[in-house]
N, C-alpha and C. Protein backbone atom coordinates (compact mmCIF):
# COMPACT_ATOMS: atom_id res chain seq x y z
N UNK A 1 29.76 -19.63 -62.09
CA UNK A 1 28.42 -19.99 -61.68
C UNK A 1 27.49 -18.79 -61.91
N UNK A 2 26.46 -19.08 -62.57
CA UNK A 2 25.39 -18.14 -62.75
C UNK A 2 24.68 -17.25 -61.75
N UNK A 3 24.53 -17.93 -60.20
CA UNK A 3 24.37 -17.25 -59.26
C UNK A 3 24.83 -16.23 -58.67
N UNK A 4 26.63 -16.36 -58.89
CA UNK A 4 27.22 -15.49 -58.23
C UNK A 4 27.11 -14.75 -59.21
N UNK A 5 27.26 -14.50 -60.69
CA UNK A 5 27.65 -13.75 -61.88
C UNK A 5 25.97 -12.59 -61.23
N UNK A 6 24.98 -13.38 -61.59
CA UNK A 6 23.42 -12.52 -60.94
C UNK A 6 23.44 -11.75 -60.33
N UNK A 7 24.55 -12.15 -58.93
CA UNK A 7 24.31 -11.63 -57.77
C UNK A 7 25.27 -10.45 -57.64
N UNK A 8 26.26 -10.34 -58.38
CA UNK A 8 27.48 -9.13 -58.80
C UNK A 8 26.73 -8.28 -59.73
N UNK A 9 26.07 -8.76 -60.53
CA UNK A 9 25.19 -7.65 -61.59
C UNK A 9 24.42 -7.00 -60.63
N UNK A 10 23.30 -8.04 -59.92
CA UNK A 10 22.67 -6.72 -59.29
C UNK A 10 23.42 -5.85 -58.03
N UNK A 11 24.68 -6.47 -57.46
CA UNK A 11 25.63 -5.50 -56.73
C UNK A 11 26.05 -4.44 -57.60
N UNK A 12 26.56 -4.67 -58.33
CA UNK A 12 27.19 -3.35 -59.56
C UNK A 12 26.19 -2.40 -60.35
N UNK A 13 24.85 -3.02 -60.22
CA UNK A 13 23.89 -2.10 -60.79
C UNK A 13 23.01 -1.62 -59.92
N UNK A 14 23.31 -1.64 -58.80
CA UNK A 14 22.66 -1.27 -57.45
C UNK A 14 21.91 0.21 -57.69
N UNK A 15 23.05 0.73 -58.33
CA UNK A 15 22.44 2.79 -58.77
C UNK A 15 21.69 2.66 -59.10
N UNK A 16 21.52 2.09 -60.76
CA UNK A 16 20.76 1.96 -61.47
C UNK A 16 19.18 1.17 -61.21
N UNK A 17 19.84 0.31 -60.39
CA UNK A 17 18.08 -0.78 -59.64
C UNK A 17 17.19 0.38 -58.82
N UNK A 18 18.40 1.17 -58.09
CA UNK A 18 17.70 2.21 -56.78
C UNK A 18 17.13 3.25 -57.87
N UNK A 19 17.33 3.87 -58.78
CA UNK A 19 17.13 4.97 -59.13
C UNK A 19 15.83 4.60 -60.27
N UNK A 20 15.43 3.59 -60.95
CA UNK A 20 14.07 2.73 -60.99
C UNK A 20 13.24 2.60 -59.98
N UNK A 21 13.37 1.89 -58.91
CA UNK A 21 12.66 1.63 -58.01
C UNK A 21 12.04 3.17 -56.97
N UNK A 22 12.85 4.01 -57.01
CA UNK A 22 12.70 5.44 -56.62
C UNK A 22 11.51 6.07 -57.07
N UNK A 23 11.84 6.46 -58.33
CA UNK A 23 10.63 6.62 -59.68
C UNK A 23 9.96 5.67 -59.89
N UNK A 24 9.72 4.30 -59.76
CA UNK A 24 8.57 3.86 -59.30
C UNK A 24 8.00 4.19 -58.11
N UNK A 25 8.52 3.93 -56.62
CA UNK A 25 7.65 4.69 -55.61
C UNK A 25 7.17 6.30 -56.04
N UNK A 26 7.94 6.76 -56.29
CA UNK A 26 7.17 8.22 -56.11
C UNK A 26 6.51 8.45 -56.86
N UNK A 27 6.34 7.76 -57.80
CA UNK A 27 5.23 8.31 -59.19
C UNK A 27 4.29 7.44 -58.97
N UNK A 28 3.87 6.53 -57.83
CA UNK A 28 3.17 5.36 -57.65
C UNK A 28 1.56 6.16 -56.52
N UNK A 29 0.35 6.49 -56.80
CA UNK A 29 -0.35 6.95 -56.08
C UNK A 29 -0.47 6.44 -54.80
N UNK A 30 -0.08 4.30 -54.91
CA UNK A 30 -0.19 3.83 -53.67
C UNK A 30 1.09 3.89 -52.91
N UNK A 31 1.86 4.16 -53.17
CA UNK A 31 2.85 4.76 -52.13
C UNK A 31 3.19 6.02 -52.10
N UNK A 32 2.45 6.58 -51.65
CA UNK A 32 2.23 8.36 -51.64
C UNK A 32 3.07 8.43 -50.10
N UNK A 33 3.39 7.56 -49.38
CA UNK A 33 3.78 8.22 -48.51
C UNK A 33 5.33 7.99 -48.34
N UNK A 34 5.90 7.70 -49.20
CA UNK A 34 7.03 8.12 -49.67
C UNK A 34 7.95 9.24 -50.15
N UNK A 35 6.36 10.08 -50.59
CA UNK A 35 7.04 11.30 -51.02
C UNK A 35 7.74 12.19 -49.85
N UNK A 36 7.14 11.60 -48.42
CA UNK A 36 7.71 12.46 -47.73
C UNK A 36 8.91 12.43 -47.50
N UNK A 37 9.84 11.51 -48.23
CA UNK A 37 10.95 11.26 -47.48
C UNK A 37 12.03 12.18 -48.18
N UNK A 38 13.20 12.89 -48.17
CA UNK A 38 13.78 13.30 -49.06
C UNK A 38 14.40 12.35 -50.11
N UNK A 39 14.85 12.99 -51.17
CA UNK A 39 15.39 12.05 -52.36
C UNK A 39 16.36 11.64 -52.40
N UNK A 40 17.57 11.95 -51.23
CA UNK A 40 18.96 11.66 -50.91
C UNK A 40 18.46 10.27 -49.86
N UNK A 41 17.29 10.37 -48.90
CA UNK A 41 16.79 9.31 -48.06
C UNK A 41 16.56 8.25 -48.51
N UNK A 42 15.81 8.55 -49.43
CA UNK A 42 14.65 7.43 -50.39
C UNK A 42 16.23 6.63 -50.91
N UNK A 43 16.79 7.36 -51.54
CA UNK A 43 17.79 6.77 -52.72
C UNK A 43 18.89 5.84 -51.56
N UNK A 44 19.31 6.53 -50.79
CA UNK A 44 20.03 5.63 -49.82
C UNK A 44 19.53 4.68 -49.44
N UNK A 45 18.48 4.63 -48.76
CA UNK A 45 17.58 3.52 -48.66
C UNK A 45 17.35 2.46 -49.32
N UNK A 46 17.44 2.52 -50.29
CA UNK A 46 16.95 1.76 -51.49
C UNK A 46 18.09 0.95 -51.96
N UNK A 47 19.42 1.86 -51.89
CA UNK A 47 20.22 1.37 -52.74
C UNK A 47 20.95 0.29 -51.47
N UNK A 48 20.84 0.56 -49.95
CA UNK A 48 21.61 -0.15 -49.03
C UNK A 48 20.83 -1.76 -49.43
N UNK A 49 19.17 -2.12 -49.71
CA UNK A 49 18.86 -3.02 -49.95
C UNK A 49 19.30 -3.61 -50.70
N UNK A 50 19.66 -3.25 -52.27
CA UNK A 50 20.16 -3.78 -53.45
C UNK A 50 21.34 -4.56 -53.27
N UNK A 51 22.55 -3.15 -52.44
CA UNK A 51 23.87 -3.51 -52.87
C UNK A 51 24.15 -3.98 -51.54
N UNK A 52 23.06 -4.83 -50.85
CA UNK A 52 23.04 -5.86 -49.48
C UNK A 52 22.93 -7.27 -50.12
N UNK A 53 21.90 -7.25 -51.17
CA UNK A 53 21.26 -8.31 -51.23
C UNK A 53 21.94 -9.29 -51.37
N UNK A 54 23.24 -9.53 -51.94
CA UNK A 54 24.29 -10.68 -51.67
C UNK A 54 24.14 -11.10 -50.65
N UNK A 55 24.49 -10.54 -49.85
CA UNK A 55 24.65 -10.77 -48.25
C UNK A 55 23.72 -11.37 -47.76
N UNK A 56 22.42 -11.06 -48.06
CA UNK A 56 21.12 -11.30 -47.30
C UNK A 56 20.74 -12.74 -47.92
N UNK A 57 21.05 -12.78 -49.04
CA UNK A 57 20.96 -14.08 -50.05
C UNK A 57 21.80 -15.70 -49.64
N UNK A 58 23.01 -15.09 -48.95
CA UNK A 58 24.15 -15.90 -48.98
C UNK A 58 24.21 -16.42 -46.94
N UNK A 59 23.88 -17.70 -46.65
CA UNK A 59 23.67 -18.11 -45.16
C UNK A 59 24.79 -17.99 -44.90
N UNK A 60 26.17 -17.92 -45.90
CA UNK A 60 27.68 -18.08 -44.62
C UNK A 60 27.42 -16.81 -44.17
N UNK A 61 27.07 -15.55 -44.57
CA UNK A 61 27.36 -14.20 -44.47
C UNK A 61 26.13 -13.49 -43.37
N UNK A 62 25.08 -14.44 -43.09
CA UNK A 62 23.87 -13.80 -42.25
C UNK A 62 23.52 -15.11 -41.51
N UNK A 63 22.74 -14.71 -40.67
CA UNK A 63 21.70 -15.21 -39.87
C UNK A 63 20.27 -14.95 -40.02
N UNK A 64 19.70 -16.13 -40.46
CA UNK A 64 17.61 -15.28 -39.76
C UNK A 64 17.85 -14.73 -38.87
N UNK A 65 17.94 -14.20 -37.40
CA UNK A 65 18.37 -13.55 -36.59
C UNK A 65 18.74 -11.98 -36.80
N UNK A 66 19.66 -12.01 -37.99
CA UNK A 66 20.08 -10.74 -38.50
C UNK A 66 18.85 -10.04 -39.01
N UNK A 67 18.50 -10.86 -39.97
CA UNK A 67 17.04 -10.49 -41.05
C UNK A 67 15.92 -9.87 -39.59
N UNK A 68 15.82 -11.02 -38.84
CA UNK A 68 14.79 -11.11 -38.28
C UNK A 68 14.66 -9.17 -37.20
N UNK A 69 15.79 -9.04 -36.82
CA UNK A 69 16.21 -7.92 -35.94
C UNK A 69 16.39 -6.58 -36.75
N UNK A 70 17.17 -6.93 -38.27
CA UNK A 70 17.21 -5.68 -39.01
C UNK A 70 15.69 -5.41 -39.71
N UNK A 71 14.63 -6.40 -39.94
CA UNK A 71 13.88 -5.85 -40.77
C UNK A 71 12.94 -5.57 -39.78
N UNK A 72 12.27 -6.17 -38.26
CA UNK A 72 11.67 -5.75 -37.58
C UNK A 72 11.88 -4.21 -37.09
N UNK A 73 13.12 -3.88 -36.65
CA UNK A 73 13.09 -2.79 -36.50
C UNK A 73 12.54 -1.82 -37.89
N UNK A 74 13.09 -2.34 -39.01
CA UNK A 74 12.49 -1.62 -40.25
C UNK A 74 11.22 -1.10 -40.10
N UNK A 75 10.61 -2.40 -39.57
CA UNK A 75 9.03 -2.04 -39.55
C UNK A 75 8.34 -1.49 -38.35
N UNK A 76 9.23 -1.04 -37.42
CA UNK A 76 9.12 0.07 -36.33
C UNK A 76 9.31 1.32 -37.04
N UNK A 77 10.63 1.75 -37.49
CA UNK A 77 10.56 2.54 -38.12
C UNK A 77 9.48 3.07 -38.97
N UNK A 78 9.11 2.56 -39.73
CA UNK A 78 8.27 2.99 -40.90
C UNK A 78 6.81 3.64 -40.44
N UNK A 79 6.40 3.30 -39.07
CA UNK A 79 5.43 2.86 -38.58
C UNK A 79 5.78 4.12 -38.13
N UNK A 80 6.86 4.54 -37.15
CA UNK A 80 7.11 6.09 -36.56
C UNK A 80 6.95 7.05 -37.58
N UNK A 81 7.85 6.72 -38.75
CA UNK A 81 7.47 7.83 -39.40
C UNK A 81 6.12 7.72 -40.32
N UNK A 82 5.59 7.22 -40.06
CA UNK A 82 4.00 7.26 -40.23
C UNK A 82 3.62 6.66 -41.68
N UNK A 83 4.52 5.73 -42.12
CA UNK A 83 4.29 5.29 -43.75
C UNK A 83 2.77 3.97 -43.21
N UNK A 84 1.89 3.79 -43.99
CA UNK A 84 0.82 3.07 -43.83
C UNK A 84 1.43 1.00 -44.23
N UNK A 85 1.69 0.43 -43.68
CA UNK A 85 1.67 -0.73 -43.69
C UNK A 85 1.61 -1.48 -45.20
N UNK A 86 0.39 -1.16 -45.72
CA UNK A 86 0.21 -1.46 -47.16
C UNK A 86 1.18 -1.31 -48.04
N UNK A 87 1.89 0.19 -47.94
CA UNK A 87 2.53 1.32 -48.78
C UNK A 87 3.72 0.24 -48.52
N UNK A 88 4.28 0.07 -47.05
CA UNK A 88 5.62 -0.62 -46.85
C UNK A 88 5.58 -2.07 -47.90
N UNK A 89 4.58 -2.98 -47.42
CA UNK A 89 4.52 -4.05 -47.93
C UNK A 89 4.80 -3.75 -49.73
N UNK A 90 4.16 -3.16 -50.31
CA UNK A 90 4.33 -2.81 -51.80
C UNK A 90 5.63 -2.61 -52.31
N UNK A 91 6.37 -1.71 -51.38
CA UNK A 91 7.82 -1.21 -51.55
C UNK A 91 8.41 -2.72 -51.43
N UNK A 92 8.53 -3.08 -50.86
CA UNK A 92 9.16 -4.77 -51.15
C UNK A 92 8.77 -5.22 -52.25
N UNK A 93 7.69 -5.50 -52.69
CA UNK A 93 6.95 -6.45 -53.51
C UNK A 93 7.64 -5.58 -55.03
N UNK A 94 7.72 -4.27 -55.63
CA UNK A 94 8.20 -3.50 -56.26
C UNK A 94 9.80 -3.32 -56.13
N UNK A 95 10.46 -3.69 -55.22
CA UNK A 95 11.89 -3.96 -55.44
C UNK A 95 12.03 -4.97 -56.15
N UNK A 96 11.05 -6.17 -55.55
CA UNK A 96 11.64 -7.52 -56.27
C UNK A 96 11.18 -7.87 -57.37
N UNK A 97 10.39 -7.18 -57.45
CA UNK A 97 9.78 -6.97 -59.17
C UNK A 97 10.59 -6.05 -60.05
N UNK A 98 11.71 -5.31 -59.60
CA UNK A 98 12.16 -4.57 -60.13
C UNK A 98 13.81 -5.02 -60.60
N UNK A 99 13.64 -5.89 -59.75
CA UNK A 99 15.24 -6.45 -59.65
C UNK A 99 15.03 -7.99 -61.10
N UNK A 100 14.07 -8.18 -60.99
CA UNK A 100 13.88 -9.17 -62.23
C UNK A 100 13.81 -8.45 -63.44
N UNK A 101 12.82 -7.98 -63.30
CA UNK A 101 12.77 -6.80 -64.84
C UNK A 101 14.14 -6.49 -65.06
N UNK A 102 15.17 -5.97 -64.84
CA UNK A 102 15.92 -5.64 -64.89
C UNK A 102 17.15 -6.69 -65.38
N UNK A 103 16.62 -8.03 -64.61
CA UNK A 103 17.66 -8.86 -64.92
C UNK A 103 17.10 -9.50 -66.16
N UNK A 104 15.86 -9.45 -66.79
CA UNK A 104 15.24 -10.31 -68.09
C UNK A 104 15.81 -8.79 -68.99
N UNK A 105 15.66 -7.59 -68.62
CA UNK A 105 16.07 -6.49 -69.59
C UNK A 105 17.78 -6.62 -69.98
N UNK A 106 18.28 -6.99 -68.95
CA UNK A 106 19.66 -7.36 -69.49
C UNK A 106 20.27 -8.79 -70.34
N UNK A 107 19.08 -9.20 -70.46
CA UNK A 107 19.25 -10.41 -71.15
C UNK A 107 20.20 -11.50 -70.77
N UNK A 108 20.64 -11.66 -69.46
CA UNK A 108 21.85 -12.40 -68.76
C UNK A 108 21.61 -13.69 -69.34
N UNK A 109 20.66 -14.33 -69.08
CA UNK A 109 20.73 -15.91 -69.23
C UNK A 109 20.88 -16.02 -70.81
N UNK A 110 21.45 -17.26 -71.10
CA UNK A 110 21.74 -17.65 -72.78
C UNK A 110 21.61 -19.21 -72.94
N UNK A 111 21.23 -20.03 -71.41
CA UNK A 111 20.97 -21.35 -71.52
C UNK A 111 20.13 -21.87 -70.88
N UNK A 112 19.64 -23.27 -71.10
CA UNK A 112 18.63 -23.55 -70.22
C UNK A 112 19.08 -23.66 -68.88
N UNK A 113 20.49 -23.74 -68.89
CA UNK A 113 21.10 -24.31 -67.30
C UNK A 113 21.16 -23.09 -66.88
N UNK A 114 21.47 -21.90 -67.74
CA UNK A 114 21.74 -20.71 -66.63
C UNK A 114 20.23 -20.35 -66.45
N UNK A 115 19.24 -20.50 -67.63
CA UNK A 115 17.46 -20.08 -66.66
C UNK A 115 17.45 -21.07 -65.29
N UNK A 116 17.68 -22.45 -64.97
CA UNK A 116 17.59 -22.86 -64.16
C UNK A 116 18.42 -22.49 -63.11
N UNK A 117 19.61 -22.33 -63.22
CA UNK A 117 20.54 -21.56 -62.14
C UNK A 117 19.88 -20.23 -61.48
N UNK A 118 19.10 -19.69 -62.31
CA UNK A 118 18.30 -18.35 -62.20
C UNK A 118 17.23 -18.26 -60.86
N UNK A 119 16.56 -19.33 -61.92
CA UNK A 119 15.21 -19.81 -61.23
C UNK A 119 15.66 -19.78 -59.23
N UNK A 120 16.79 -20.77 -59.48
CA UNK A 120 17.23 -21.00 -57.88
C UNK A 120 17.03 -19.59 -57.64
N UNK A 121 18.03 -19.00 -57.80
CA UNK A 121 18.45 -17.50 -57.22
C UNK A 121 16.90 -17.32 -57.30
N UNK A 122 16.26 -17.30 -57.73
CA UNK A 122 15.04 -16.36 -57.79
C UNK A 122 14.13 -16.89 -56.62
N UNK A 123 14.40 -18.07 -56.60
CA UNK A 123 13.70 -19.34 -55.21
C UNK A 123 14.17 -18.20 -53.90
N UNK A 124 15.49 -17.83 -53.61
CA UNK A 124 16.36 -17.09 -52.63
C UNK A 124 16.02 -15.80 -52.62
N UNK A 125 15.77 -15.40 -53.81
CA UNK A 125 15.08 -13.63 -53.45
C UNK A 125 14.19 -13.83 -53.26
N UNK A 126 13.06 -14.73 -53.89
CA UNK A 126 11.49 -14.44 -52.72
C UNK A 126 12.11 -14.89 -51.95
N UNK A 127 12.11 -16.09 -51.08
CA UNK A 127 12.35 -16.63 -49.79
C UNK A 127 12.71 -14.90 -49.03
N UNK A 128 13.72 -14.45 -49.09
CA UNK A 128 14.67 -13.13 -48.80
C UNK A 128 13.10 -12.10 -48.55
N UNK A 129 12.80 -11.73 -49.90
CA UNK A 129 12.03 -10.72 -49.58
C UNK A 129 10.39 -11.05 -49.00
N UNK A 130 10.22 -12.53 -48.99
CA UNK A 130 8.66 -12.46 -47.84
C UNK A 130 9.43 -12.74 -46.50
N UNK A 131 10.47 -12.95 -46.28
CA UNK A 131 10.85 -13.06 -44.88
C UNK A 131 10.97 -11.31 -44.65
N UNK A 132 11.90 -10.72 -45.32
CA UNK A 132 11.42 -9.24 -45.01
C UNK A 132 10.06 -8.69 -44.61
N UNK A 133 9.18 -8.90 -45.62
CA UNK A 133 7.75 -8.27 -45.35
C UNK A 133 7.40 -9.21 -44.12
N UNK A 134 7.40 -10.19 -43.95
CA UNK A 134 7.18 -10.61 -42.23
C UNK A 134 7.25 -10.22 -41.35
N UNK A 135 8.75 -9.48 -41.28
CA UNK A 135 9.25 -9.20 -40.02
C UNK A 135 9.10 -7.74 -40.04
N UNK A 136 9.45 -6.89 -41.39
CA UNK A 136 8.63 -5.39 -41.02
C UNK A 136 7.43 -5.00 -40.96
N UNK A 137 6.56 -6.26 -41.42
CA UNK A 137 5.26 -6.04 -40.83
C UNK A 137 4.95 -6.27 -39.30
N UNK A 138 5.34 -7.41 -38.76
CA UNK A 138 5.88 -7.64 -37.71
C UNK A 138 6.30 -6.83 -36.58
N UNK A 139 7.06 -6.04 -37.06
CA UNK A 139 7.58 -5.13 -36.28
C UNK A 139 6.73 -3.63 -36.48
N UNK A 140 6.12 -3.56 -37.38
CA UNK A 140 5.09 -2.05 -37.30
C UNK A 140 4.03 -2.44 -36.76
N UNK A 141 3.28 -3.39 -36.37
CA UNK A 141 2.44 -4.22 -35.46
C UNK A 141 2.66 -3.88 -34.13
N UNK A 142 4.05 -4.49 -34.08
CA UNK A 142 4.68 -4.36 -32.78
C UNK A 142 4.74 -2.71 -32.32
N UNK A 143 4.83 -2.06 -33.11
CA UNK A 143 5.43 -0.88 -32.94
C UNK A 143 3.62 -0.02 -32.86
N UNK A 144 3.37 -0.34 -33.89
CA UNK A 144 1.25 0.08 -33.58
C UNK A 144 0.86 -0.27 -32.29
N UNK A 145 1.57 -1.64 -31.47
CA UNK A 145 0.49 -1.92 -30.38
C UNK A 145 0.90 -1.37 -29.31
N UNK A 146 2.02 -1.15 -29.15
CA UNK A 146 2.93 -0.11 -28.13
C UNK A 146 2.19 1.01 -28.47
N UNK A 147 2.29 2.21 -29.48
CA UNK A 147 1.83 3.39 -29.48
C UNK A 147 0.15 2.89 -29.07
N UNK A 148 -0.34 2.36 -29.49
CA UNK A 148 -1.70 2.43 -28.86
C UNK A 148 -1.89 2.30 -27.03
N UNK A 149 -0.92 1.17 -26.71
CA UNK A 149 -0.77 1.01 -25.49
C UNK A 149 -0.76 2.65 -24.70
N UNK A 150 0.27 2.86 -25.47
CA UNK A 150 0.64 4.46 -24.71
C UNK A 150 -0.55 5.72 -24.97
N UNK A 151 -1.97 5.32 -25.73
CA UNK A 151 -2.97 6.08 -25.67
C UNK A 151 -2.42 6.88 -26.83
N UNK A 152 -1.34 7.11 -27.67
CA UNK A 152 -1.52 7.79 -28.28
C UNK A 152 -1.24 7.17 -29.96
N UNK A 153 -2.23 6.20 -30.41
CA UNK A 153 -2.57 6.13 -32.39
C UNK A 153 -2.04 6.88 -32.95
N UNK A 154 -1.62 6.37 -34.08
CA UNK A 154 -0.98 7.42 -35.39
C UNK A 154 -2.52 7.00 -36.32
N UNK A 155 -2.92 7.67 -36.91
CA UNK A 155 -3.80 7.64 -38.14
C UNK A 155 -3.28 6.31 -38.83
């Protein structure tokens, strides 16, 4: 099945997806606040999304629940360490743009059934990644209205 074959490429090329997507954030003016992170951070980071995304893709293996709790806190996080909302949202939107490029650069599909087999999977990574930006927006909201509560704003 074309799905699973997709979904092992981008597990096995996980390095290679993270270490694109890296050098896109940091060379990116609108996510400047990335640079603060170290390059062992950034790269870990990046690559736990990739060589997750099976998982996150596949309902026997998760829950919304899971999503909903791991990416909210995400977006607490991001929010502490002071990345701007926008910057976060982009970093998603640039993974999953990055994870296609990558899969049209490898030229995987060779039929119309496997573009359509594709297409699905591709139905499942957006679905995947605007439920992400939901909930880490969501949660840096959450996490903005607390610090304000407490009198003390981040810029």
């Amino acid at each position: 099945m074309v799905y699973l074959r997709l979904i092992q490429l981008i597990e096995d090329h996980a390095t290679e997806l993270t270490s694109r997507l890296r050098s896109d954030l940091l060379g990116r003016v609108e996510t400047k606040g990335y640079c603060g992170f170290s390059e062992d951070l950034l790269r870990r980071r990046i690559h736990d999304v990739y060589r997750r995304l099976g998982t996150w893709l596949n309902p026997d293996r998760h829950t919304l629940g899971e999503i909903t709790t791991v990416y909210t806190e995400l977006g607490k996080e991001r929010f502490r360490e002071g990345i701007p909302l926008n910057e976060v949202v982009l970093a998603f939107m640039l993974a999953k743009r990055n994870l296609w490029v990558f899969v049209q650069e490898m030229r995987f599909l060779d039929s119309m059934d496997e573009v359509h087999q594709a297409l699905e999977l591709n139905n499942k990574v957006v679905l995947f990644f605007d439920r992400a930006i939901y909930f880490v927006t969501k949660g840096y909201v959450e996490e903005l209205l607390e610090d304000t509560a407490r009198g003390s704003p981040r810029p």
